[in-house]
PDB file of N, CA and C in Angstrom:
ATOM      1  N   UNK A   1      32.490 -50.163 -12.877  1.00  0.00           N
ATOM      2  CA  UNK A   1      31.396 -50.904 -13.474  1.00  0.00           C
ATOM      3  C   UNK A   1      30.227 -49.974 -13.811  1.00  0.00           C
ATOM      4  N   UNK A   2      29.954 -49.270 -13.117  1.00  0.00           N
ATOM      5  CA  UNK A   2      28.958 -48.078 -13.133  1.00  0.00           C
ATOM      6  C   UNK A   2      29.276 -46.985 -14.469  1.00  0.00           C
ATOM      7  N   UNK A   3      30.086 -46.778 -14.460  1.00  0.00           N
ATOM      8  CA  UNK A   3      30.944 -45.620 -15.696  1.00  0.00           C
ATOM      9  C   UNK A   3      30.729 -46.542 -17.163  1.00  0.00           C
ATOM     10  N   UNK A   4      30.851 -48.148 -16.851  1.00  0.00           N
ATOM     11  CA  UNK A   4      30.889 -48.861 -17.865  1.00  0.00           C
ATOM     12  C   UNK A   4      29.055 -48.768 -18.671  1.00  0.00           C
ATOM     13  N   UNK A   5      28.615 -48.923 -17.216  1.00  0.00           N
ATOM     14  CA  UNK A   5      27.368 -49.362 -17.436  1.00  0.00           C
ATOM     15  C   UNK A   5      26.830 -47.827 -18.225  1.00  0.00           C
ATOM     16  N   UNK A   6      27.071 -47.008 -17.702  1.00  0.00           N
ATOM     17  CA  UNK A   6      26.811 -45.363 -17.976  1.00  0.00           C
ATOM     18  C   UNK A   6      27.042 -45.261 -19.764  1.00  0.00           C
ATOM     19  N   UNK A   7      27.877 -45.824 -19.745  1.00  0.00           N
ATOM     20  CA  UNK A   7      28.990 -45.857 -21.272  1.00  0.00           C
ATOM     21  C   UNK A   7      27.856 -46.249 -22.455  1.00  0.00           C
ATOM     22  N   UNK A   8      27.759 -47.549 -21.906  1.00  0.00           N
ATOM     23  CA  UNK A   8      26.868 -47.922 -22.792  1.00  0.00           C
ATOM     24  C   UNK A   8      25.154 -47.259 -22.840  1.00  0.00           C
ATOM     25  N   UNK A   9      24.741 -47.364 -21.971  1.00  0.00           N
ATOM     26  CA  UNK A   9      23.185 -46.826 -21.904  1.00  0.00           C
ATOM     27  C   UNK A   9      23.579 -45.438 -23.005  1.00  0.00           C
ATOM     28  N   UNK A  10      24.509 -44.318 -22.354  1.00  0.00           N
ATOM     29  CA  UNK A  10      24.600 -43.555 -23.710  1.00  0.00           C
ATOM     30  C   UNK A  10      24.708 -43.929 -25.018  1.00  0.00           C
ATOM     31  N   UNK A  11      25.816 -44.632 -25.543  1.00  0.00           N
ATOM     32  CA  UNK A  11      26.109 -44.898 -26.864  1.00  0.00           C
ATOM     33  C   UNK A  11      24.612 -45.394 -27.909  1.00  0.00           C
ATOM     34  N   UNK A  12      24.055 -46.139 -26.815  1.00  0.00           N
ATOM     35  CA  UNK A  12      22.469 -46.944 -27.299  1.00  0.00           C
ATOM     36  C   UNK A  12      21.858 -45.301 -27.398  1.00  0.00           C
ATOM     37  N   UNK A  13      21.555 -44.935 -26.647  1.00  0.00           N
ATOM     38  CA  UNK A  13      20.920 -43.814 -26.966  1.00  0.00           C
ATOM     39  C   UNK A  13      21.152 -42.903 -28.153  1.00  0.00           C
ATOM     40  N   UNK A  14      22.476 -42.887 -28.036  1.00  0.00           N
ATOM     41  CA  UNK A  14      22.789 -41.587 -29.492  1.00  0.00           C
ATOM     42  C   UNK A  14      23.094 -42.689 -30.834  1.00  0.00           C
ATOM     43  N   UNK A  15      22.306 -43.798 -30.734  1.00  0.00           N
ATOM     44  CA  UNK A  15      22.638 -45.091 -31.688  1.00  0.00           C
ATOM     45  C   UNK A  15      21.073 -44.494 -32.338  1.00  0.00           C
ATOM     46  N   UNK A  16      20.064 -44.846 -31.114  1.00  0.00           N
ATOM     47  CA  UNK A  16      18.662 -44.775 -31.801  1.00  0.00           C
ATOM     48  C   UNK A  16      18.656 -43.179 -32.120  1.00  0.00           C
ATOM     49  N   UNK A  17      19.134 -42.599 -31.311  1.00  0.00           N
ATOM     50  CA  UNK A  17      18.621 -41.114 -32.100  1.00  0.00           C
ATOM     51  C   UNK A  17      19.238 -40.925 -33.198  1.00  0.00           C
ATOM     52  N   UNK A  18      20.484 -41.215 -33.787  1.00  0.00           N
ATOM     53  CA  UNK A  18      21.116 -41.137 -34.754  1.00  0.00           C
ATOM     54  C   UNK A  18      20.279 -42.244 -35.820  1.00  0.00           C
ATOM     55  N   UNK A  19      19.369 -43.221 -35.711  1.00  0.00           N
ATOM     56  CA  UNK A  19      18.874 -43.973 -36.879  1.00  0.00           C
ATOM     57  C   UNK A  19      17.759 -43.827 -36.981  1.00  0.00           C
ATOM     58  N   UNK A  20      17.179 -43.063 -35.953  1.00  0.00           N
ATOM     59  CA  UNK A  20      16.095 -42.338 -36.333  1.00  0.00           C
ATOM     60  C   UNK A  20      14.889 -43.329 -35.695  1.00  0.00           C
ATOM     61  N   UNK A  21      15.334 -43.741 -34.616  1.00  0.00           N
ATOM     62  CA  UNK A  21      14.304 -44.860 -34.174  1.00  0.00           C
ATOM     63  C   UNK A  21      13.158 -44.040 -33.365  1.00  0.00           C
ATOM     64  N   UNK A  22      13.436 -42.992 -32.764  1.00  0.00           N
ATOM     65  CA  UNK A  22      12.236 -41.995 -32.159  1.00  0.00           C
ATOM     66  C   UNK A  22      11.355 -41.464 -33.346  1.00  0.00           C
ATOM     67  N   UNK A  23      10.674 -41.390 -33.070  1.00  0.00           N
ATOM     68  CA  UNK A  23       9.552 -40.615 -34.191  1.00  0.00           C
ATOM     69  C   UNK A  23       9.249 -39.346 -33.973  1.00  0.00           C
ATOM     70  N   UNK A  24       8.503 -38.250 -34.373  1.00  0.00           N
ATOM     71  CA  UNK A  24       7.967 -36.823 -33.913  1.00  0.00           C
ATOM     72  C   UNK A  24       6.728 -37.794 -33.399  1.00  0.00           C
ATOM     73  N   UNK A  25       5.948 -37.029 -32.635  1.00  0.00           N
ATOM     74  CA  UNK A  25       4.791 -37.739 -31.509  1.00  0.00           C
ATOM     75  C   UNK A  25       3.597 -37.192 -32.654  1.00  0.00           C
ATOM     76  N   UNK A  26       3.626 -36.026 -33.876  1.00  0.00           N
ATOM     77  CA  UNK A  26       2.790 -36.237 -34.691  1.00  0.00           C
ATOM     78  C   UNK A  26       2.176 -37.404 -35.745  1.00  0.00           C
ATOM     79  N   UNK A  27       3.976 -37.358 -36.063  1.00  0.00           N
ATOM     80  CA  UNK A  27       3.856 -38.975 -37.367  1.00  0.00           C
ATOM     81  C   UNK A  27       3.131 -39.919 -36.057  1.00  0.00           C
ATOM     82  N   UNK A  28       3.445 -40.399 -35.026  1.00  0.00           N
ATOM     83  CA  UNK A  28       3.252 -41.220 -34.488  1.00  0.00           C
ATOM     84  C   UNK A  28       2.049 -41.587 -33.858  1.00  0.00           C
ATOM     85  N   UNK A  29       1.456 -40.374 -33.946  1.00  0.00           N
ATOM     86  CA  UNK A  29      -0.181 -40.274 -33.745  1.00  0.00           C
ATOM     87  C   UNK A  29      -0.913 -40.618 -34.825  1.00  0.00           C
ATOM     88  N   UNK A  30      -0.291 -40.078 -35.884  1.00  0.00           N
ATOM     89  CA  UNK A  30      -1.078 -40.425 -36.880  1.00  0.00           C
ATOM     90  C   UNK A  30      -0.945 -41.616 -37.711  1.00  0.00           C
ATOM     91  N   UNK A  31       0.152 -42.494 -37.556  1.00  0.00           N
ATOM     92  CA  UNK A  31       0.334 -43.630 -37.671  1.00  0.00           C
ATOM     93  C   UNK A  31      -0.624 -44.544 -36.966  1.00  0.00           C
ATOM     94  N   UNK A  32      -0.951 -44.249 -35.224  1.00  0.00           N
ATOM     95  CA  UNK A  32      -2.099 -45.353 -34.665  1.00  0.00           C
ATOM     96  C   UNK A  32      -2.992 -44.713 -35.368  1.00  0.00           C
ATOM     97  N   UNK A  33      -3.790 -43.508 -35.237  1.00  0.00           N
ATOM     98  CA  UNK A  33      -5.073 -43.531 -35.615  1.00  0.00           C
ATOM     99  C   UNK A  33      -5.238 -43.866 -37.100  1.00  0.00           C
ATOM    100  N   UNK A  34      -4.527 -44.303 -38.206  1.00  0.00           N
ATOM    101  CA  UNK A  34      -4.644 -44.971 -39.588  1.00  0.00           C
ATOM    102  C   UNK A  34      -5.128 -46.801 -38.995  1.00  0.00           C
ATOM    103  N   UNK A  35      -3.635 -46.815 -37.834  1.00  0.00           N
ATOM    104  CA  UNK A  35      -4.082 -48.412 -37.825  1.00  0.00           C
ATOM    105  C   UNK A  35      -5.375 -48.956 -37.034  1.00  0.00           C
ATOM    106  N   UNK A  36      -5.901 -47.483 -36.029  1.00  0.00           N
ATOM    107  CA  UNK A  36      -7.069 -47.853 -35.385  1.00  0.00           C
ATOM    108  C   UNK A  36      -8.549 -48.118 -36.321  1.00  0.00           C
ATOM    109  N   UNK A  37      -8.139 -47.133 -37.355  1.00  0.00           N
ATOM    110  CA  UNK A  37      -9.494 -46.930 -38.505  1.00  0.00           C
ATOM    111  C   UNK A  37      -9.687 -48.286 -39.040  1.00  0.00           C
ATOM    112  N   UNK A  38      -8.606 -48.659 -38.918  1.00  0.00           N
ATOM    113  CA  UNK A  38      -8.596 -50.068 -40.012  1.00  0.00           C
ATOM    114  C   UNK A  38      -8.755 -50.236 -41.501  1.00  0.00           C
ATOM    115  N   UNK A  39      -9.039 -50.712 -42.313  1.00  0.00           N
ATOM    116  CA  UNK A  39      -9.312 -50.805 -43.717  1.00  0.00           C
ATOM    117  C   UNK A  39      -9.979 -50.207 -44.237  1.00  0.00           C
ATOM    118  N   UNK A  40     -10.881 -49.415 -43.776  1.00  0.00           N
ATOM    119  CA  UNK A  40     -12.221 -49.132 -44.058  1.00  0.00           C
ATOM    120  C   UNK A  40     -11.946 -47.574 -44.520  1.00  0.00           C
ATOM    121  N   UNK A  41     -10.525 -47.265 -44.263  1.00  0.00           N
ATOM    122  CA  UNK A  41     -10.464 -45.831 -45.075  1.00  0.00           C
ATOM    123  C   UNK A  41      -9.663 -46.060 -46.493  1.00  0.00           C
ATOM    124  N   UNK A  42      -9.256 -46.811 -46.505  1.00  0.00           N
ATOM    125  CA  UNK A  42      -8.420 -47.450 -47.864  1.00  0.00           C
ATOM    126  C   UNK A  42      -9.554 -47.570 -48.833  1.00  0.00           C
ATOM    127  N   UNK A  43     -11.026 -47.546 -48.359  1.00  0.00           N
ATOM    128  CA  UNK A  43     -11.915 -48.042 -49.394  1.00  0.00           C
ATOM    129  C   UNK A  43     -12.493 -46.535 -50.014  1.00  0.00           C
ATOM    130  N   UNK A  44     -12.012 -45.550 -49.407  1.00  0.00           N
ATOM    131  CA  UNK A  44     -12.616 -44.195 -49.775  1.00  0.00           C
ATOM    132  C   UNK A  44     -11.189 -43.574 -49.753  1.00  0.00           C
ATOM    133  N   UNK A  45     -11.566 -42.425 -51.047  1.00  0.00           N
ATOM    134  CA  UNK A  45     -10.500 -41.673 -51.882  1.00  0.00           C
ATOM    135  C   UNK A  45     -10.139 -40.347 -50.775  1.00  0.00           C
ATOM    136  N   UNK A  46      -9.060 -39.484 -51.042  1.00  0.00           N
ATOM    137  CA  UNK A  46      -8.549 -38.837 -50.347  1.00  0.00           C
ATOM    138  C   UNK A  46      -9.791 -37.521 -50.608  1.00  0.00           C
ATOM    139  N   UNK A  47     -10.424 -37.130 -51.086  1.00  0.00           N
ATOM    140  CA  UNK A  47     -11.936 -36.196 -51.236  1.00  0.00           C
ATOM    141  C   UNK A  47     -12.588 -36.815 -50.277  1.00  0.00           C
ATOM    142  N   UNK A  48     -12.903 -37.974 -50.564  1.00  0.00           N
ATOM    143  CA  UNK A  48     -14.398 -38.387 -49.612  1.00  0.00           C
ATOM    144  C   UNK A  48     -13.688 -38.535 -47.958  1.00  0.00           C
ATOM    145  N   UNK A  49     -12.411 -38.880 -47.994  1.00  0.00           N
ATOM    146  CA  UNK A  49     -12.304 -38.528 -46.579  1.00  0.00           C
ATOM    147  C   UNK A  49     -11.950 -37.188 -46.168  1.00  0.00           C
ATOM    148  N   UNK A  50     -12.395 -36.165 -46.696  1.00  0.00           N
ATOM    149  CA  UNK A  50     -11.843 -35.008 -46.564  1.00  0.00           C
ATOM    150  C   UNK A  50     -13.378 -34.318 -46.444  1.00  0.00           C
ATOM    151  N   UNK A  51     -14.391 -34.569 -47.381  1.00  0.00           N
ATOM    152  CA  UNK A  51     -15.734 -34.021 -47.093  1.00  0.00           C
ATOM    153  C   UNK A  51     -16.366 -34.783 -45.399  1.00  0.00           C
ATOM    154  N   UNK A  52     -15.550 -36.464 -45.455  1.00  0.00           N
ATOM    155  CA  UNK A  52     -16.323 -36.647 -43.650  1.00  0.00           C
ATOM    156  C   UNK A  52     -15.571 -35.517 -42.660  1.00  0.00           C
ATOM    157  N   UNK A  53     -14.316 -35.198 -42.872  1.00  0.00           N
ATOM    158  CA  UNK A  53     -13.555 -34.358 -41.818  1.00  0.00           C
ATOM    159  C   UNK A  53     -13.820 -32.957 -41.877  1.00  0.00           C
ATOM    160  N   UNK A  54     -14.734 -32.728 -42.985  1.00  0.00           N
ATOM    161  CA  UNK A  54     -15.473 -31.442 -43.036  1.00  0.00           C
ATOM    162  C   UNK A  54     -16.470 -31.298 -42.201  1.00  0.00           C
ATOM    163  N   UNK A  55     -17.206 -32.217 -42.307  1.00  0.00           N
ATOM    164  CA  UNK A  55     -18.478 -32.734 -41.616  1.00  0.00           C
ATOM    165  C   UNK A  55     -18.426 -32.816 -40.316  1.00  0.00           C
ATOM    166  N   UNK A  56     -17.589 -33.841 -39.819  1.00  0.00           N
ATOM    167  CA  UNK A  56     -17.028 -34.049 -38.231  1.00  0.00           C
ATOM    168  C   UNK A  56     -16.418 -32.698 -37.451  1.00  0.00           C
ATOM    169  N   UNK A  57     -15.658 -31.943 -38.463  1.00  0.00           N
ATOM    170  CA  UNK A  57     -14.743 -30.550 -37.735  1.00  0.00           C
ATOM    171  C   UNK A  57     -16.045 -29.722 -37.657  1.00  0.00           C
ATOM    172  N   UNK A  58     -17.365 -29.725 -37.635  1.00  0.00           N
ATOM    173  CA  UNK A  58     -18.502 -28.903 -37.235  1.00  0.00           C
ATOM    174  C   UNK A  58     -18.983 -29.173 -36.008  1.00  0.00           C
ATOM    175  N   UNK A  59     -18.639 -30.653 -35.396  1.00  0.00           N
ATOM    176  CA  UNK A  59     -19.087 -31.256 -34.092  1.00  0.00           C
ATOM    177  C   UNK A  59     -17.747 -31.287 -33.477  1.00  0.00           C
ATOM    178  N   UNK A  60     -17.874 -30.421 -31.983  1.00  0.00           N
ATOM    179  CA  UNK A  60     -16.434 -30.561 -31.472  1.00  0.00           C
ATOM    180  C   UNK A  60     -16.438 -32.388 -30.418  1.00  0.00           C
ATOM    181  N   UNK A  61     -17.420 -32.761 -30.190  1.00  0.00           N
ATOM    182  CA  UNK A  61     -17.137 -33.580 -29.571  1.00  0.00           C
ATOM    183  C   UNK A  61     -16.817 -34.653 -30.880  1.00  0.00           C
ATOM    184  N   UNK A  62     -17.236 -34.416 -31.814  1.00  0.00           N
ATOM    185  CA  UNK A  62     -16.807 -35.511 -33.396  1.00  0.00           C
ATOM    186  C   UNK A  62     -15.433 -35.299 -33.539  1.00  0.00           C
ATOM    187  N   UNK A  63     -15.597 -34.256 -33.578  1.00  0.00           N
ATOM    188  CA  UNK A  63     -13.461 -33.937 -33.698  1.00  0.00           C
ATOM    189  C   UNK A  63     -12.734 -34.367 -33.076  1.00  0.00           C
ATOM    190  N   UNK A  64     -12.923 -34.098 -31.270  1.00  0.00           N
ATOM    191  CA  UNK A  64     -12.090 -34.996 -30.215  1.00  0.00           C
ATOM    192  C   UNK A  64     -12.455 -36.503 -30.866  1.00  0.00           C
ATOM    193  N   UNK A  65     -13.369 -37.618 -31.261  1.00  0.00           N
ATOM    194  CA  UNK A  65     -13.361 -38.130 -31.033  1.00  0.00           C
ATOM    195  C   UNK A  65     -12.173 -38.978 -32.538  1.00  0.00           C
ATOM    196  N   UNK A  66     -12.924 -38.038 -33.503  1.00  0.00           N
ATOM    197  CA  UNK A  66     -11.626 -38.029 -34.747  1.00  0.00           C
ATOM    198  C   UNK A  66     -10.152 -38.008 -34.249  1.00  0.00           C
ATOM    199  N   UNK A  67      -9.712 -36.828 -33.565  1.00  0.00           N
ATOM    200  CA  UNK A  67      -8.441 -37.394 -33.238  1.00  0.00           C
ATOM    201  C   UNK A  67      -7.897 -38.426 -32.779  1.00  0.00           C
ATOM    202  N   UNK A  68      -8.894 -38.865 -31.818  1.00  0.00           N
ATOM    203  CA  UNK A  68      -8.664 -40.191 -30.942  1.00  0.00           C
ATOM    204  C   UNK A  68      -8.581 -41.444 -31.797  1.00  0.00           C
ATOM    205  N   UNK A  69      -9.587 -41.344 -32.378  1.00  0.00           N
ATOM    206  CA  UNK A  69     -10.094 -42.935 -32.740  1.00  0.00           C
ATOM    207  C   UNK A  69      -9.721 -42.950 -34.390  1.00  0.00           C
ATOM    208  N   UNK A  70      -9.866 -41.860 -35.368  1.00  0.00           N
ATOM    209  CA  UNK A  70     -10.052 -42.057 -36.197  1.00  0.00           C
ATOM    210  C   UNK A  70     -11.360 -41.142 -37.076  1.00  0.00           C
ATOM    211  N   UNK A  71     -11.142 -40.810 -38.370  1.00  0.00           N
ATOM    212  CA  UNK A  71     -12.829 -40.348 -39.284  1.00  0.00           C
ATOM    213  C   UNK A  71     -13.460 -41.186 -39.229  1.00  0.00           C
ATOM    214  N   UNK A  72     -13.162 -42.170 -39.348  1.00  0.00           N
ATOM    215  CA  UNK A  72     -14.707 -43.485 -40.352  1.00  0.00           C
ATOM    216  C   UNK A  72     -14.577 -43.613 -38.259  1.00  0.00           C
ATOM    217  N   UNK A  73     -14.153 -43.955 -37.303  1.00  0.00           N
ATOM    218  CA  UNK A  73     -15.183 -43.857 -36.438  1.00  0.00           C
ATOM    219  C   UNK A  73     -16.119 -43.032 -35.724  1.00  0.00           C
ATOM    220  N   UNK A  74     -15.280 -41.729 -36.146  1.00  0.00           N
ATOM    221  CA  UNK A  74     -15.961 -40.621 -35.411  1.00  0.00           C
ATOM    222  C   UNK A  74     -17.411 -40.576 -36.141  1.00  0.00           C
ATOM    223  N   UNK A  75     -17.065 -40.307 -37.195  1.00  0.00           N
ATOM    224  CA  UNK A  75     -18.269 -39.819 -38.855  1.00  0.00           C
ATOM    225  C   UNK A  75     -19.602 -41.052 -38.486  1.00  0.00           C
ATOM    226  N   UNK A  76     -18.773 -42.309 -38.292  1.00  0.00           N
ATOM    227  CA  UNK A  76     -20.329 -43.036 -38.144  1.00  0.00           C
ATOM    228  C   UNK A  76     -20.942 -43.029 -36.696  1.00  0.00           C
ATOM    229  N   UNK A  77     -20.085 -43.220 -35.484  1.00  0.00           N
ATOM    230  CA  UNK A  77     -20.960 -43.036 -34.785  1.00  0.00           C
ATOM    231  C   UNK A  77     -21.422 -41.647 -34.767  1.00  0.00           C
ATOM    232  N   UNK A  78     -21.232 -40.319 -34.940  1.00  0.00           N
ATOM    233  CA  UNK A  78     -21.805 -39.651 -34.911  1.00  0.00           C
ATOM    234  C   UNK A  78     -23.410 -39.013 -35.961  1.00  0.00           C
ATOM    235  N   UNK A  79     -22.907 -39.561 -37.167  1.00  0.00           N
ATOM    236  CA  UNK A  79     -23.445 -39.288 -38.098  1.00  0.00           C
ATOM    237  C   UNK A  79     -24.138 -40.472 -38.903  1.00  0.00           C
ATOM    238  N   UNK A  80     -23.906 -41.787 -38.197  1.00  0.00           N
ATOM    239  CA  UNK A  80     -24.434 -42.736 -38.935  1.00  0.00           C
ATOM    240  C   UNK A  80     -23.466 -43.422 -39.759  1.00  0.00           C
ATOM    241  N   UNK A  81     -23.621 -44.222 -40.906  1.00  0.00           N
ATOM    242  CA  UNK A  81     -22.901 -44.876 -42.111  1.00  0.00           C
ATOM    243  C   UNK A  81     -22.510 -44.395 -42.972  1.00  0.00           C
ATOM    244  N   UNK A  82     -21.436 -44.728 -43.655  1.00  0.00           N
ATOM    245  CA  UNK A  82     -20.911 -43.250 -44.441  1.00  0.00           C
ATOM    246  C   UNK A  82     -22.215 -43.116 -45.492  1.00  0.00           C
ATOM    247  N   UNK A  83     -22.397 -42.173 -46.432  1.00  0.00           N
ATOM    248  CA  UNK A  83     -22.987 -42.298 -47.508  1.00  0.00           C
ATOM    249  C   UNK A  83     -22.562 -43.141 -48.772  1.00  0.00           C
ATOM    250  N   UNK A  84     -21.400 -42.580 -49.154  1.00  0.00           N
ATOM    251  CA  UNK A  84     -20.865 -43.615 -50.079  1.00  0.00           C
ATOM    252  C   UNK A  84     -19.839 -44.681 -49.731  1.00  0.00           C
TER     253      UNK A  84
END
């Protein structure tokens, strides 16, 4: 029963790794912190979020907090409301 049970727990395993159900832990980071930002980066173009991550990568505690949370949260609490 044990060998059976063994049997299967493998096969599931080389099922999801074979369909690709694990992710790299990069995509997957960066997948939450899109869904943590929320909408509010969809409203600004791939430049303007690139001049806040200019901005933020000058403050290291803005940066940790960019990775964590997100730009549009790091950028405003640190820096206020976006400009545009």
């Amino acid at each position: 029963m044990k060998s059976l049970t063994l049997l299967i727990f493998c096969c599931v395993i080389a099922a999801c790794l074979s369909a690709g159900v694990f992710v790299i832990r990069d995509v997957a980071s960066t997948v939450v912190r899109e869904k943590r930002a929320g909408t509010a980066s969809a409203d600004l173009t791939v430049a303007q979020l690139e001049s806040l991550r200019e901005v933020c990568e000058a403050n290291l505690a803005c940066e940790h907090m960019m990775d964590v949370s997100g730009i549009i949260a790091a950028y405003t609490a640190y820096y206020g409301p976006i400009p545009y």
